[in-house]
N, C-alpha and C. Protein backbone atom coordinates (compact mmCIF):
# COMPACT_ATOMS: atom_id res chain seq x y z
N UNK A 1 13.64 -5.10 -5.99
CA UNK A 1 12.51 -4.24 -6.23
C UNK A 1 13.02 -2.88 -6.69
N UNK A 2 12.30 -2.55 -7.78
CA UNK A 2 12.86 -1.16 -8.08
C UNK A 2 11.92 -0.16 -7.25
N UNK A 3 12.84 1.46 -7.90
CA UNK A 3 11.65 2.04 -7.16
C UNK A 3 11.14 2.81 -7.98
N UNK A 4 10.76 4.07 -7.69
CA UNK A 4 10.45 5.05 -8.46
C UNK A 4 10.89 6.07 -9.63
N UNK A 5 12.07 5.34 -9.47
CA UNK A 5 12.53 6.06 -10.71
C UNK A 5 13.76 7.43 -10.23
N UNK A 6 12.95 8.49 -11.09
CA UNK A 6 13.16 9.95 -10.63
C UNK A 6 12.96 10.89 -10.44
N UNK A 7 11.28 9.98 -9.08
CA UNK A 7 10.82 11.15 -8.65
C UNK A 7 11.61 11.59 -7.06
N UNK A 8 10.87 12.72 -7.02
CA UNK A 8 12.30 13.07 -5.92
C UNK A 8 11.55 12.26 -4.77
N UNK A 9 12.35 12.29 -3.82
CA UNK A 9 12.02 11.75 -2.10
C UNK A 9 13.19 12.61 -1.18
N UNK A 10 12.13 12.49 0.35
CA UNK A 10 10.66 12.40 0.18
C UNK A 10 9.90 13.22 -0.01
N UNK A 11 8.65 13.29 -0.70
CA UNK A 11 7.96 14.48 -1.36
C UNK A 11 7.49 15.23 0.21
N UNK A 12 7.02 16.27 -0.11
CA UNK A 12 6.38 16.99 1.52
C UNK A 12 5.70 16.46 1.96
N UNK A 13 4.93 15.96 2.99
CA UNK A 13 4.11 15.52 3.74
C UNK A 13 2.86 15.41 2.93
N UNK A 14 1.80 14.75 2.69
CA UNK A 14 0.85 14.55 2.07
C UNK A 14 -0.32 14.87 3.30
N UNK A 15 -1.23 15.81 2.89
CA UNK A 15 -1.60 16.34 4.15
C UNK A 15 -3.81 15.71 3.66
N UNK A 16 -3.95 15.57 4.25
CA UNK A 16 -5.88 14.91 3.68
C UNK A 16 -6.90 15.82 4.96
N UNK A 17 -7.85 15.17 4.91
CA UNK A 17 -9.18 15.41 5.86
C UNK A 17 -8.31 15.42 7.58
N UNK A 18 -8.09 13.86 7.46
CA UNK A 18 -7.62 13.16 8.65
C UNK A 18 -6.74 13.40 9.02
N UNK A 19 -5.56 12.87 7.72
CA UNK A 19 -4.39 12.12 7.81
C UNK A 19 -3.56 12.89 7.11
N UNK A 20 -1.92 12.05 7.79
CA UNK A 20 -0.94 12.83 6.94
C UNK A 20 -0.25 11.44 6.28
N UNK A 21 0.48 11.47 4.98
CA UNK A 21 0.92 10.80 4.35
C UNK A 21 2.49 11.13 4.48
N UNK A 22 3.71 10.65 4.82
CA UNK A 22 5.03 10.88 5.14
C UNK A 22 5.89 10.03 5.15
N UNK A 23 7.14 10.72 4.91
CA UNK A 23 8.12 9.22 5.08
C UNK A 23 7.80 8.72 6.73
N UNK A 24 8.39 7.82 6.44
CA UNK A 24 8.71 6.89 7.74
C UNK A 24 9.75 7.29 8.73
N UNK A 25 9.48 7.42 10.22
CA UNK A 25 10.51 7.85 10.83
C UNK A 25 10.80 7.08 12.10
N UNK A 26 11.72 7.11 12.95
CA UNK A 26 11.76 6.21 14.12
C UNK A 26 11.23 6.00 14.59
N UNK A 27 9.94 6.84 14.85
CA UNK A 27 9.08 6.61 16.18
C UNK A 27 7.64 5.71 15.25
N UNK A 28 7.82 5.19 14.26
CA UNK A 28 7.18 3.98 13.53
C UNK A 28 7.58 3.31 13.67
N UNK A 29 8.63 2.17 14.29
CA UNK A 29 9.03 1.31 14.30
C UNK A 29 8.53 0.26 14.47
N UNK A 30 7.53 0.48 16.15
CA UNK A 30 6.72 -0.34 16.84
C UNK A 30 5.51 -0.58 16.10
N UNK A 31 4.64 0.57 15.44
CA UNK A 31 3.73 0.57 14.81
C UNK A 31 4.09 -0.69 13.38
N UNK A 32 5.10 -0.63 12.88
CA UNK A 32 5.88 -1.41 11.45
C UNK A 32 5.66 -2.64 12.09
N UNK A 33 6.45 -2.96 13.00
CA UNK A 33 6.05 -4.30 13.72
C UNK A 33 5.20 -4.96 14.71
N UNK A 34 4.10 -4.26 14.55
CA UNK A 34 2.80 -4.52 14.91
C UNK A 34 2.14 -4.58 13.69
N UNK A 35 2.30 -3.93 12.72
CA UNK A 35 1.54 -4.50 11.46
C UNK A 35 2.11 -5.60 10.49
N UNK A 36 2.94 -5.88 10.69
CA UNK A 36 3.61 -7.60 9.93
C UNK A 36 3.22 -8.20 11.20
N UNK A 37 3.49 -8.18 11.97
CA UNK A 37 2.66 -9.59 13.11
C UNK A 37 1.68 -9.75 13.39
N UNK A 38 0.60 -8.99 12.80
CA UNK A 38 -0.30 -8.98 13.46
C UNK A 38 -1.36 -10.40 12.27
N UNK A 39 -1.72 -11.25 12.78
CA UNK A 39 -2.51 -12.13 12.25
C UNK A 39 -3.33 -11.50 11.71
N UNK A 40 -4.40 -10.35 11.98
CA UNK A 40 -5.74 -9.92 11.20
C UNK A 40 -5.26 -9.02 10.12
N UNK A 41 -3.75 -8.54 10.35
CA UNK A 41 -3.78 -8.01 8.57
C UNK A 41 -3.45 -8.79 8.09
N UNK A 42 -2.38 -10.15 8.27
CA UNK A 42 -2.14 -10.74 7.31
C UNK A 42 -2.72 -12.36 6.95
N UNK A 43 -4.04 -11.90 7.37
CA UNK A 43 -4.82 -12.80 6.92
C UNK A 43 -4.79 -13.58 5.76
N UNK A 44 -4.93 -12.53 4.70
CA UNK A 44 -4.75 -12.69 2.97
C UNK A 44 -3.78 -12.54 2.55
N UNK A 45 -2.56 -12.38 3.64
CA UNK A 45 -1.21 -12.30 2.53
C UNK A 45 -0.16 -12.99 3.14
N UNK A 46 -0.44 -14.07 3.69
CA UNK A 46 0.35 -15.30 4.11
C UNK A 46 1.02 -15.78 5.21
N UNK A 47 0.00 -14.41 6.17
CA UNK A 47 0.17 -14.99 8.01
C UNK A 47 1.65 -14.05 8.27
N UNK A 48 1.26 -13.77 9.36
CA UNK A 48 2.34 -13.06 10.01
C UNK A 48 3.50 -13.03 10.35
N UNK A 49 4.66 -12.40 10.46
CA UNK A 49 5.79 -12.61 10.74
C UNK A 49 6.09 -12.92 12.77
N UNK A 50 6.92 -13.73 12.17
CA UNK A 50 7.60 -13.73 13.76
C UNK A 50 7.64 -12.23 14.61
N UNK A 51 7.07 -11.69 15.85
CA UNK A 51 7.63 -10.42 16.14
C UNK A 51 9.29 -10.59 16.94
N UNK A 52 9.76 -11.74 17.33
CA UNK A 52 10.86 -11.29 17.91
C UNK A 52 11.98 -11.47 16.54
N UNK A 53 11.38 -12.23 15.49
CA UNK A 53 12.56 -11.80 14.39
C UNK A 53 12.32 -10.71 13.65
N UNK A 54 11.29 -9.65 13.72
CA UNK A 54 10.69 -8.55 13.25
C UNK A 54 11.85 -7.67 13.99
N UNK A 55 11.70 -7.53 15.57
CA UNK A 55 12.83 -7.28 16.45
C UNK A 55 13.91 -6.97 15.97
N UNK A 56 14.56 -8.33 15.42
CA UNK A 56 15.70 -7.82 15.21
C UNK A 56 16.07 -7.43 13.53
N UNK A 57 14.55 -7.61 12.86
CA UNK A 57 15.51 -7.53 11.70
C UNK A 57 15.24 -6.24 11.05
N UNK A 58 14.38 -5.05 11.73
CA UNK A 58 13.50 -3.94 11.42
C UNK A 58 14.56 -2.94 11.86
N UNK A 59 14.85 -2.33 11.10
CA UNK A 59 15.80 -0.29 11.50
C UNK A 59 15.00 0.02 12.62
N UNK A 60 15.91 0.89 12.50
CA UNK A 60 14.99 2.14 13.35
C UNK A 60 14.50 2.97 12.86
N UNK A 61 14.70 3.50 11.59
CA UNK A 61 13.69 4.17 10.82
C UNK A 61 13.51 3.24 9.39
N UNK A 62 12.09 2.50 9.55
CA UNK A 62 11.89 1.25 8.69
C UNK A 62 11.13 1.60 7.53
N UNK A 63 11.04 1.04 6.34
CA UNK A 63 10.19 1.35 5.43
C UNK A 63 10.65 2.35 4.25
N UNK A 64 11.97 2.91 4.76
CA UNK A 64 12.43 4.53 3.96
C UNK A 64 12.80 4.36 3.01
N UNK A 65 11.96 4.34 1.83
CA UNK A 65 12.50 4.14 0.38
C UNK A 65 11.28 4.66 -0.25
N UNK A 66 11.77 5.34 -1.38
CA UNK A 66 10.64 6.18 -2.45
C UNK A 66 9.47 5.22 -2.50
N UNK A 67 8.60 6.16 -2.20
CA UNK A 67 7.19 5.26 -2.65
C UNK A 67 6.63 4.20 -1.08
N UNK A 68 6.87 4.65 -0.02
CA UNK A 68 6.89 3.72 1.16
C UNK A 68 6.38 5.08 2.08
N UNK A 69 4.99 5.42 2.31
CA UNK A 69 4.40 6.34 3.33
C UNK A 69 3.83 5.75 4.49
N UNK A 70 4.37 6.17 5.51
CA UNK A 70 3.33 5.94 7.03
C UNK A 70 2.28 6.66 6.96
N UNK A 71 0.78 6.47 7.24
CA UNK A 71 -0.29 7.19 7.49
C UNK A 71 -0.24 7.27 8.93
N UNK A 72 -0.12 9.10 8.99
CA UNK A 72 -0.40 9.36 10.40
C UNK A 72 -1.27 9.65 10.62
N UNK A 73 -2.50 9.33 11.62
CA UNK A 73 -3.16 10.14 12.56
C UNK A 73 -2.91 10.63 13.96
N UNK A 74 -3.26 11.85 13.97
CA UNK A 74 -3.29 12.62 15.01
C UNK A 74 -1.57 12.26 15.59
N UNK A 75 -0.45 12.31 14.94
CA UNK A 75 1.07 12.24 15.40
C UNK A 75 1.05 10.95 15.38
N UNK A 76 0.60 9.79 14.82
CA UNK A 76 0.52 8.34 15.26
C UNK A 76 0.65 7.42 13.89
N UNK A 77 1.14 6.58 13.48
CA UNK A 77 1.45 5.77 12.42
C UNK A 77 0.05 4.74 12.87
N UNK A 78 -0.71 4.64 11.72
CA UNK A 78 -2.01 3.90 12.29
C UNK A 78 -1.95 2.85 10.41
N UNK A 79 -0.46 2.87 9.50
CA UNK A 79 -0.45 2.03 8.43
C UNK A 79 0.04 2.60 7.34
N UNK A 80 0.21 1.66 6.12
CA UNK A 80 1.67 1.88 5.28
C UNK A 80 0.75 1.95 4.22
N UNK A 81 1.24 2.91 2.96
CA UNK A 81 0.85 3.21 1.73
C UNK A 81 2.09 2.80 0.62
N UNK A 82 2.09 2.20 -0.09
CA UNK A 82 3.86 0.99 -0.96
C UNK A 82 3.36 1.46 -2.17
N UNK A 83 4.02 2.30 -2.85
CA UNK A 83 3.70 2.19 -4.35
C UNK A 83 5.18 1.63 -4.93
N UNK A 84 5.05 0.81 -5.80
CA UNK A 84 6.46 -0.16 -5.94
C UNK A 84 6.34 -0.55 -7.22
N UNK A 85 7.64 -0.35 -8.05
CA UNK A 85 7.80 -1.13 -9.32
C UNK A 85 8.05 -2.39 -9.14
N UNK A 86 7.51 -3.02 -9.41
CA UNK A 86 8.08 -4.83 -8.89
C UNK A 86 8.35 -5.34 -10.78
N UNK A 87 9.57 -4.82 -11.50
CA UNK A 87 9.70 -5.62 -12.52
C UNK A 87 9.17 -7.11 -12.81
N UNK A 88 9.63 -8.07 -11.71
CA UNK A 88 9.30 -9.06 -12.00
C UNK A 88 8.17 -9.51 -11.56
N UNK A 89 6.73 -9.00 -11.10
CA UNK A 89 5.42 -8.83 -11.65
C UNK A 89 5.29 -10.73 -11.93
N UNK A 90 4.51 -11.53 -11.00
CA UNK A 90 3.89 -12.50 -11.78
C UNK A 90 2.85 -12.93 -12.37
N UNK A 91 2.40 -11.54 -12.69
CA UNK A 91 1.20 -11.67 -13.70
C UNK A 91 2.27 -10.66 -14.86
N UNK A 92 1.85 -11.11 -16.10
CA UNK A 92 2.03 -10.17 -17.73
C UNK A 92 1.95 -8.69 -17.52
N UNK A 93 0.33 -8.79 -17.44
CA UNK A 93 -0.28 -7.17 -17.70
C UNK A 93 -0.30 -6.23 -16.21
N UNK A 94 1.00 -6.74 -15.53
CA UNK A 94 1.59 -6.12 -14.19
C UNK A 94 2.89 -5.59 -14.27
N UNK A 95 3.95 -6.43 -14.95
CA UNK A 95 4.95 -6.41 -15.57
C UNK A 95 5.80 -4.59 -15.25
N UNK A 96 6.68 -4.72 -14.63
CA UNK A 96 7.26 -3.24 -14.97
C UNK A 96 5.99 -1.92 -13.91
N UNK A 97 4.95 -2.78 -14.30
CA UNK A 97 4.19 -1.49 -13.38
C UNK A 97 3.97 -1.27 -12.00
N UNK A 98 3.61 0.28 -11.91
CA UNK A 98 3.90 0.65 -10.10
C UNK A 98 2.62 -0.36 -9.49
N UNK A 99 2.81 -1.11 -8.67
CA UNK A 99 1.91 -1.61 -7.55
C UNK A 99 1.38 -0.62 -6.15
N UNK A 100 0.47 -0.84 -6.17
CA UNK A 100 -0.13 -0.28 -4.89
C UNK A 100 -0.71 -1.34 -4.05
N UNK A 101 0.32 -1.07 -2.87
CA UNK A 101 0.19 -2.32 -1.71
C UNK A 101 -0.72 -0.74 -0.41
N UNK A 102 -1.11 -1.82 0.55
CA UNK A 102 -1.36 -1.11 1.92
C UNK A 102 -1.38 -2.01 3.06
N UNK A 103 -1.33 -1.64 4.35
CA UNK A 103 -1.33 -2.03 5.01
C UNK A 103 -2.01 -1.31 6.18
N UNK A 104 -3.07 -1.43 7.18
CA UNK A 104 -3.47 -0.92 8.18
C UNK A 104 -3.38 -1.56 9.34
N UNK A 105 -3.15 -0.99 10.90
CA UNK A 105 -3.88 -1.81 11.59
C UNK A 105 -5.34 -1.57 11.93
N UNK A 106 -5.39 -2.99 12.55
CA UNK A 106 -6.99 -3.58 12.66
C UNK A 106 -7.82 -2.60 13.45
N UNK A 107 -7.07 -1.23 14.25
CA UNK A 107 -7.58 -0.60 15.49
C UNK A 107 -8.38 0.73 14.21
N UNK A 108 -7.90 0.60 13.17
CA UNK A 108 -7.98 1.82 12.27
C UNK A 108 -8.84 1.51 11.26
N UNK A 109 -9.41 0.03 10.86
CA UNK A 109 -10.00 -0.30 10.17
C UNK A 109 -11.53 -0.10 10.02
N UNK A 110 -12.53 -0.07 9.27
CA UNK A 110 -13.81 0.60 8.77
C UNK A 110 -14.04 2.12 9.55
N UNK A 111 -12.98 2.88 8.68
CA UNK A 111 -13.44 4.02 8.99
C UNK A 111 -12.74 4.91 8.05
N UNK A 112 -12.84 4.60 6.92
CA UNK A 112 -12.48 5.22 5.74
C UNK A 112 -10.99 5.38 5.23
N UNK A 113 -10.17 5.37 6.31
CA UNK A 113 -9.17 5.60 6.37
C UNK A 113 -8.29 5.21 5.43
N UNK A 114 -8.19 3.99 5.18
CA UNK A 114 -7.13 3.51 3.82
C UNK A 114 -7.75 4.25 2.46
N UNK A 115 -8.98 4.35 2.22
CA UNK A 115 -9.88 4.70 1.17
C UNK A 115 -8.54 6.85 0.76
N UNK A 116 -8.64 7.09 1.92
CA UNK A 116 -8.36 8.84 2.06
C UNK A 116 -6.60 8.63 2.00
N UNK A 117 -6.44 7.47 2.44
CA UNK A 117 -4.93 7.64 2.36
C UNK A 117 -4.55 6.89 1.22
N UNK A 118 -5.48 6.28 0.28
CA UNK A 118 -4.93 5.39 -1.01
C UNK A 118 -5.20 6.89 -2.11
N UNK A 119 -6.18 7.21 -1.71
CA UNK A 119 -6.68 8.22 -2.75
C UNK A 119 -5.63 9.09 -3.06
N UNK A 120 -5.35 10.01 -1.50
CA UNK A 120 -4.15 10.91 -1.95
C UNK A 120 -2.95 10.65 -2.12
N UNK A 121 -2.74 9.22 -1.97
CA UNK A 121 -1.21 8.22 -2.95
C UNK A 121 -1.43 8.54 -4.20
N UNK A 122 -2.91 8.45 -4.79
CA UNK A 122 -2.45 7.67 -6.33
C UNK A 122 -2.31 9.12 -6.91
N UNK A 123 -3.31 10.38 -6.17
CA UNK A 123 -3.43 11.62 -6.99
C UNK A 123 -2.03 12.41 -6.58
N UNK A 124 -1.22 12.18 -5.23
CA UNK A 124 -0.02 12.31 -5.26
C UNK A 124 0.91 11.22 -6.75
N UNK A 125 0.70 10.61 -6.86
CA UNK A 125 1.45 9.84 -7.94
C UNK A 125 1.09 10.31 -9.04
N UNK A 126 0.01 10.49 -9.28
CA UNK A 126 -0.27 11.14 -11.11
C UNK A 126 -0.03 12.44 -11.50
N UNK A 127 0.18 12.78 -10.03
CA UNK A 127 0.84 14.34 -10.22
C UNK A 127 2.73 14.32 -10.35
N UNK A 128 3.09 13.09 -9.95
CA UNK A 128 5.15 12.96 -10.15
C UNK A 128 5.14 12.30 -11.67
N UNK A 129 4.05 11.13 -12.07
CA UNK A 129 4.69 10.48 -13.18
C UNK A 129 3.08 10.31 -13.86
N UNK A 130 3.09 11.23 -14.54
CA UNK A 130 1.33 11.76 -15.00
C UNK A 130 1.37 10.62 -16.28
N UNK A 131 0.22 10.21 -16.05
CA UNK A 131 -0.22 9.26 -17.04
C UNK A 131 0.37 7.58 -17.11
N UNK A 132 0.87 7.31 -15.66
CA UNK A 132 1.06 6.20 -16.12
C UNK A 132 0.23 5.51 -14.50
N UNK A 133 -0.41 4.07 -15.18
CA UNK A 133 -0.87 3.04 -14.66
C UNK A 133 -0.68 3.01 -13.16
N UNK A 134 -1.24 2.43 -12.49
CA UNK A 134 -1.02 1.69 -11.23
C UNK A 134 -2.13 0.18 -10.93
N UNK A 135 -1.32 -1.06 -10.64
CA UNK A 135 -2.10 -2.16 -10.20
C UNK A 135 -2.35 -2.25 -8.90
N UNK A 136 -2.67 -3.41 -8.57
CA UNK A 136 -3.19 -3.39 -7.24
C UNK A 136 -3.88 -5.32 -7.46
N UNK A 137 -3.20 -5.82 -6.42
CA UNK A 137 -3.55 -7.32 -6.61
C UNK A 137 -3.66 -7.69 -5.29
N UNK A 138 -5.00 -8.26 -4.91
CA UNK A 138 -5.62 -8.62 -3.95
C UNK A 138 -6.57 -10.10 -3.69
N UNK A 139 -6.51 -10.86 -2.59
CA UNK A 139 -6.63 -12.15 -2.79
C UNK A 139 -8.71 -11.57 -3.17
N UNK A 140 -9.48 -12.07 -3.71
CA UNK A 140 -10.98 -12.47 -4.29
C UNK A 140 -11.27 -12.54 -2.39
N UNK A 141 -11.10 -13.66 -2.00
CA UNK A 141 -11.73 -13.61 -0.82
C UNK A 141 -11.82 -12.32 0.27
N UNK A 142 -10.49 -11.49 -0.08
CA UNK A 142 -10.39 -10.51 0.54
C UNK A 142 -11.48 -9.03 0.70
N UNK A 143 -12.77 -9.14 1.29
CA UNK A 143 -13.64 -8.72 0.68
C UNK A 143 -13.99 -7.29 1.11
N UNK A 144 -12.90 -7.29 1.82
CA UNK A 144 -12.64 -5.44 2.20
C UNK A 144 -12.03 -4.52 1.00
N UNK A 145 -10.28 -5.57 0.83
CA UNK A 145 -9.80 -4.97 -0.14
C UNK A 145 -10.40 -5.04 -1.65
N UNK A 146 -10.95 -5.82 -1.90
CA UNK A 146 -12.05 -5.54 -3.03
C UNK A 146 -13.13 -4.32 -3.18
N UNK A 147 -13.60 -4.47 -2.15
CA UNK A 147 -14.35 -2.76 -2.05
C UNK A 147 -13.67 -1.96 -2.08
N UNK A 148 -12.20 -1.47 -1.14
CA UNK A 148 -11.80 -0.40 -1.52
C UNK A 148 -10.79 -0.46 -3.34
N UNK A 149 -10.80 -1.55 -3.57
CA UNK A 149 -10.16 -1.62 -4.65
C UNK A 149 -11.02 -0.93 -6.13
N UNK A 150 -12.43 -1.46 -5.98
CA UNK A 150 -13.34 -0.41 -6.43
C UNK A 150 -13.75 0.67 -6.72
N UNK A 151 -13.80 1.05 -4.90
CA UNK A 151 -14.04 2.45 -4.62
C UNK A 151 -13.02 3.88 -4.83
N UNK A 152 -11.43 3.26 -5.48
CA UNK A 152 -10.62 3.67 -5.69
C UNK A 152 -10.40 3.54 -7.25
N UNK A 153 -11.13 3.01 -7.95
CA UNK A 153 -11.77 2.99 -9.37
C UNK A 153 -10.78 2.45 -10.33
N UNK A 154 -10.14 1.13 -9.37
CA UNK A 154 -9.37 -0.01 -10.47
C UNK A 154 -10.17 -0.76 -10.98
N UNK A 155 -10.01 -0.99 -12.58
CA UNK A 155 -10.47 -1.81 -12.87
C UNK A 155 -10.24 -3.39 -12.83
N UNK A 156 -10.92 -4.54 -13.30
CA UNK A 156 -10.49 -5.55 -12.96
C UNK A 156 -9.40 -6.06 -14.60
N UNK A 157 -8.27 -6.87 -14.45
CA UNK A 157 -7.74 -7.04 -15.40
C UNK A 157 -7.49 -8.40 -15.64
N UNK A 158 -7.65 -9.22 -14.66
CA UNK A 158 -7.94 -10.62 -14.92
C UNK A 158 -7.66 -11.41 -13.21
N UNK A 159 -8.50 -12.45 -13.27
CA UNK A 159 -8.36 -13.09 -12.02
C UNK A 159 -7.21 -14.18 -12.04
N UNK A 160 -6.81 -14.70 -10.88
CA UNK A 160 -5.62 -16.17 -11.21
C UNK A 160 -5.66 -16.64 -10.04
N UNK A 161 -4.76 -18.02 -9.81
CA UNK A 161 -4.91 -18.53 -8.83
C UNK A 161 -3.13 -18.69 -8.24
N UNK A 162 -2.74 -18.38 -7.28
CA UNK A 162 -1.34 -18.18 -6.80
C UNK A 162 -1.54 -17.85 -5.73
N UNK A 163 -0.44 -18.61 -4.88
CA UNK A 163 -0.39 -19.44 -3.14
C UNK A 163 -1.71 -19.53 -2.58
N UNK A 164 -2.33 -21.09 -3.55
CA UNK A 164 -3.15 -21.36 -2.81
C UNK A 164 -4.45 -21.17 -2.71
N UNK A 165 -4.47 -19.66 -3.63
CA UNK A 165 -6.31 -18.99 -3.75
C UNK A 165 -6.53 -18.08 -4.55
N UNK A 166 -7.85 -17.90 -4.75
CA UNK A 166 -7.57 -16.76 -6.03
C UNK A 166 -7.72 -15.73 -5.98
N UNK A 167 -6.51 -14.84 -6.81
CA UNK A 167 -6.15 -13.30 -7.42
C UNK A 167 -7.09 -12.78 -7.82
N UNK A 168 -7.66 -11.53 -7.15
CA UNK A 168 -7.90 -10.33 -8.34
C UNK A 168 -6.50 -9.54 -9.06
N UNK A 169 -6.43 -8.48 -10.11
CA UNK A 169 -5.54 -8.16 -10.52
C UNK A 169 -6.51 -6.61 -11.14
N UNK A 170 -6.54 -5.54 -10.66
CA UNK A 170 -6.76 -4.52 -11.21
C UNK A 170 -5.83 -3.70 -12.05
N UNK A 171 -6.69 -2.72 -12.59
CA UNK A 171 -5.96 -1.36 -12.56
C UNK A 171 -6.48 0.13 -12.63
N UNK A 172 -5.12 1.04 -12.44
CA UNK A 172 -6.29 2.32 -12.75
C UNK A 172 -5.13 2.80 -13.21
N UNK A 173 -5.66 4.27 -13.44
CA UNK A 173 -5.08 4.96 -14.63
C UNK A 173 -6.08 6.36 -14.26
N UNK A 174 -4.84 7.26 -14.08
CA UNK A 174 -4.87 8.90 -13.83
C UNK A 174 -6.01 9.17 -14.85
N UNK A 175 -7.03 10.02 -13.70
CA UNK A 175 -8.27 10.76 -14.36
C UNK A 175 -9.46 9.51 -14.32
N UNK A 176 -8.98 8.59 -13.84
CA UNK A 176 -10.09 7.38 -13.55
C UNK A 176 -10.48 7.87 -11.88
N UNK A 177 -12.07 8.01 -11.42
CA UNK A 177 -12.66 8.27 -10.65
C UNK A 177 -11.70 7.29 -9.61
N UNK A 178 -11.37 8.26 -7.95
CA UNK A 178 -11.07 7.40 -6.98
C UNK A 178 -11.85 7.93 -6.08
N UNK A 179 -11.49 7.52 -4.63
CA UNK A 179 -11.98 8.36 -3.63
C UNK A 179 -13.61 8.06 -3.64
């Protein structure tokens, strides 16, 4: 996986309403591996990891690579913001471009929260590498991340079917309505 290129890391704290946007630091650890095990986030993205091989296979300060933010509330890691070049992209019109992944836990969920912490990712991002793209690929059934995928003003770029069920495939593009 590539990353970002050459923007610097890590940028200052990303500061919102709520939340703070930041690198990742030790005292996330537990929070990191409570959100790969946990069955209700990874509903739509292919079931959870083992936690005692999470255990051993997680740092102590996990996640630390450009483009990889913990959302804090109130001093607390409550989920992950991934903006990621994934060259090898298995869709075309993904190819080379930054992805926007997230992750919450379930204790943090319908309450705007990913919506405030995706927002000030992408307008943090169009402010390091102005004018270029971001996707975002989410299973159709997934009918949360479809709303906020919306409400964050990706467009749709084609649907597919891969492990099992079918893809949405957005995008957006700096100066396209989010938030």
């Amino acid at each position: 996986m590539e990353d970002l290129g050459a923007v610097p890391w890590p940028p200052e704290p990303i500061r919102t309403g709520r939340l703070v946007l930041r690198e990742p630091e030790t005292r996330d650890r537990e929070a990191f591996i409570e959100l790969l095990a946990s069955p209700e986030v990874h509903t739509y993205l292919g079931g959870p990891r083992p936690r005692d091989e999470l255990e051993r296979e997680i740092p102590g300060a996990p996640g630390r690579w450009p483009g990889s933010f913990a959302v804090d509330l109130d001093g607390a890691m409550i989920g992950q913001i991934l903006l990621r070049r994934a060259p090898g992209h298995h869709r075309p019109a993904a190819a080379g471009r930054v992805d926007l992944g997230y992750l919450f836990l379930p204790r943090a969920w319908g309450r705007g929260y990913a919506a405030e912490a995706c927002t000030a990712a992408l307008d943090w991002f169009a402010g390091v590498l102005p004018g270029e793209p971001v996707v975002l690929a989410t299973q159709t059934a997934n009918a949360r991340s479809m709303r906020l995928a919306a409400k964050l003003g990706f467009s749709e770029v084609e649907r597919f079917e891969a492990w099992g069920a079918e893809q949405w495939l957005g995008m957006w593009s700096p100066g396209a309505p989010s938030g």
